[in-house]
Protein backbone atom coordinates (compact mmCIF):
# COMPACT_ATOMS: atom_id res chain seq x y z
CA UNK A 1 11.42 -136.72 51.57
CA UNK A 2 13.71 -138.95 50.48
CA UNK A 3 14.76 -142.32 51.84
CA UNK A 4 17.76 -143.92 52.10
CA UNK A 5 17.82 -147.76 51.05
CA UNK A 6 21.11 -149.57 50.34
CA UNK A 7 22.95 -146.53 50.75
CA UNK A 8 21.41 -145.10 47.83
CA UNK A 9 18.77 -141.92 48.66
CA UNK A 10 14.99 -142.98 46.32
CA UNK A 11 13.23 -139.92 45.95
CA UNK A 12 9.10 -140.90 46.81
CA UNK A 13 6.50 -140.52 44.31
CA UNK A 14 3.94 -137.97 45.38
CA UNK A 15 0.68 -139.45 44.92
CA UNK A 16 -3.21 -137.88 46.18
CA UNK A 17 -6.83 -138.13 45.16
CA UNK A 18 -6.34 -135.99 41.82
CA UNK A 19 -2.79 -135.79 41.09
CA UNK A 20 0.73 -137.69 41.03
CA UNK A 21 3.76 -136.61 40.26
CA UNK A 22 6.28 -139.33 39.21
CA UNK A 23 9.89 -138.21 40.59
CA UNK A 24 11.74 -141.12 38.66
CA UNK A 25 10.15 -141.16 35.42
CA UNK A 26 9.36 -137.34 35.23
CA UNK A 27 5.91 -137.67 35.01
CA UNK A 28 2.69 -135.84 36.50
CA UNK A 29 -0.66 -137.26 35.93
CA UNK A 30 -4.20 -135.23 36.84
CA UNK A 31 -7.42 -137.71 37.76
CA UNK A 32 -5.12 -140.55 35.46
CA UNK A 33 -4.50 -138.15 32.52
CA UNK A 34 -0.85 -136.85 31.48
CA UNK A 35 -0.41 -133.21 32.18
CA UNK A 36 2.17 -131.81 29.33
CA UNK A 37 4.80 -129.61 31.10
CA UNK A 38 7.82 -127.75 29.97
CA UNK A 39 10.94 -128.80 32.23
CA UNK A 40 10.93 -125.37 34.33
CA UNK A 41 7.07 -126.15 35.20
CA UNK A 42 8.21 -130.06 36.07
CA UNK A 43 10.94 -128.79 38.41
CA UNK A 44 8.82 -126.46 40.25
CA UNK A 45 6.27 -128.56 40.77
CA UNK A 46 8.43 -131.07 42.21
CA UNK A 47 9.84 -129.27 44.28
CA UNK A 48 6.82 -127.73 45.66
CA UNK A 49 5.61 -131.28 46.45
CA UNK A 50 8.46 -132.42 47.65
CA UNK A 51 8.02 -129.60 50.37
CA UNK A 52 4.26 -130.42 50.44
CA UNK A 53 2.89 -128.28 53.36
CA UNK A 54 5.94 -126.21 54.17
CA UNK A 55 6.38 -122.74 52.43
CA UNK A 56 8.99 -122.31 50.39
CA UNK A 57 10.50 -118.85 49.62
CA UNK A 58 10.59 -117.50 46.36
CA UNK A 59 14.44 -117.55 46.44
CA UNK A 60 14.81 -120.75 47.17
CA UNK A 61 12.45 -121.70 44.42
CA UNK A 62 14.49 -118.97 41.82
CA UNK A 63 18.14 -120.56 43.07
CA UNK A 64 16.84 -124.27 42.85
CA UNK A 65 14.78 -123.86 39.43
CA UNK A 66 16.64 -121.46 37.62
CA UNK A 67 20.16 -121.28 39.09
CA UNK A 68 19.75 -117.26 40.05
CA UNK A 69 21.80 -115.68 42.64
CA UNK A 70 20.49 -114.01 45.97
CA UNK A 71 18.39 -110.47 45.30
CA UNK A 72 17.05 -110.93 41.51
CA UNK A 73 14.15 -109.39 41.19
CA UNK A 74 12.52 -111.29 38.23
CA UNK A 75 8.75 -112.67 37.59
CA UNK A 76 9.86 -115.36 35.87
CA UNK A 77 8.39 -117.18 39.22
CA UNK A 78 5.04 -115.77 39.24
CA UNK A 79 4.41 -116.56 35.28
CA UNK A 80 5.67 -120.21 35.57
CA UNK A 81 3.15 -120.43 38.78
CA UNK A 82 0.77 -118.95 36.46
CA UNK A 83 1.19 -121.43 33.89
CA UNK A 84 0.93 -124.00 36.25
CA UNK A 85 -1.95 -123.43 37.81
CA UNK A 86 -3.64 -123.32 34.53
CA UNK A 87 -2.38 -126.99 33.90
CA UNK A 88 -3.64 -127.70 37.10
CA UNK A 89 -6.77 -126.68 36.17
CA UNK A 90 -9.32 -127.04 38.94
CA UNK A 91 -7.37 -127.75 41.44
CA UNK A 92 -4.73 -125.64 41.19
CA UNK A 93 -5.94 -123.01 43.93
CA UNK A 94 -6.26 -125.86 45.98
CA UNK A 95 -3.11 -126.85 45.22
CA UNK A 96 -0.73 -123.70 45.19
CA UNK A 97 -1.01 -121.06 47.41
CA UNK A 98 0.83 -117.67 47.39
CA UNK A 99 2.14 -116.85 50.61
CA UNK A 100 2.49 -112.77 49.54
CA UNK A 101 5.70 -111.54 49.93
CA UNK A 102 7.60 -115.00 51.28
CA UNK A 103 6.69 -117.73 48.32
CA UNK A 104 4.32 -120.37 47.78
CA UNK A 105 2.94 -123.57 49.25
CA UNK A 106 1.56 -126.78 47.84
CA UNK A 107 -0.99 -128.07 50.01
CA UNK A 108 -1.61 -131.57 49.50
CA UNK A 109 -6.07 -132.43 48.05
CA UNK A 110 -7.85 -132.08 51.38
CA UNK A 111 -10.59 -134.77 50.29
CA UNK A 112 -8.01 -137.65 50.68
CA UNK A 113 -4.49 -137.83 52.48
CA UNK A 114 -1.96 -137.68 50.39
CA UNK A 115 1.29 -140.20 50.02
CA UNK A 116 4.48 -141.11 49.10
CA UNK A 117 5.48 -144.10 47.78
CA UNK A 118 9.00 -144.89 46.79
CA UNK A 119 9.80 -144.26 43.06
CA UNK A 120 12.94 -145.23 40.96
CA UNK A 121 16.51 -144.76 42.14
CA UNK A 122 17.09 -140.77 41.86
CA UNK A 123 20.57 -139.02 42.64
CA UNK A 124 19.65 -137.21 45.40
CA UNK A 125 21.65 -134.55 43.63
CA UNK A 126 19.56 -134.26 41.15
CA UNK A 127 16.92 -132.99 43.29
CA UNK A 128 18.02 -129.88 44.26
């Protein structure tokens, strides 16, 4: 959600009992550790997060990540969720959830409210 300070849209950090995701410096970090991901995985995460509790369709996610055009029929989606999840680790079921035929959903760690704090200065541009 981002806020608008100064005139100038900062993109909040997402931030929960396992995992944070850094929107300014690029970063995700699971129970304090640095999770290695390639810069498709980084963008779908984020924006997953960034839409934290609402489902987002999987053309969305294809025209926002990759750049495709309505109707490809790819599963370029489903293996970058897949690799994901893995990255994830334990929590990744927790955290992603298919939503079969429509998308997927990150749901925020249930054992502690999650947050957002206010990162660095993003382009809101660069978000989507």
């Amino acid at each position: 959600m981002p806020v608008k300070e100064d005139g100038v849209f900062r993109i909040p950090a997402y931030r929960d009992t396992h995992l944070e995701v850094d929107f300014g410096h690029e970063s995700v970090l699971l129970d304090g550790a640095p999770v290695r991901l390639t810069r498709k995985e980084y963008d779908l995460l984020a924006l997953l997060t960034c839409n934290a509790g609402d489902i987002v369709r999987r053309d969305v996610l294809l025209k926002q990540v990759w750049g495709y055009c309505d109707g490809i029929r790819t599963r370029t989606l489903d293996v970058h969720i897949r690799r994901l999840r893995k990255k994830l680790g334990p929590f990744s079921e927790g955290y992603i959830e298919t939503i079969f035929g429509v998308g997927y959903r990150f749901q925020p760690c249930r054992s502690r409210s999650a947050s957002f704090d206010v990162a660095q200065v993003v382009p809101l541009s660069a978000t989507a």
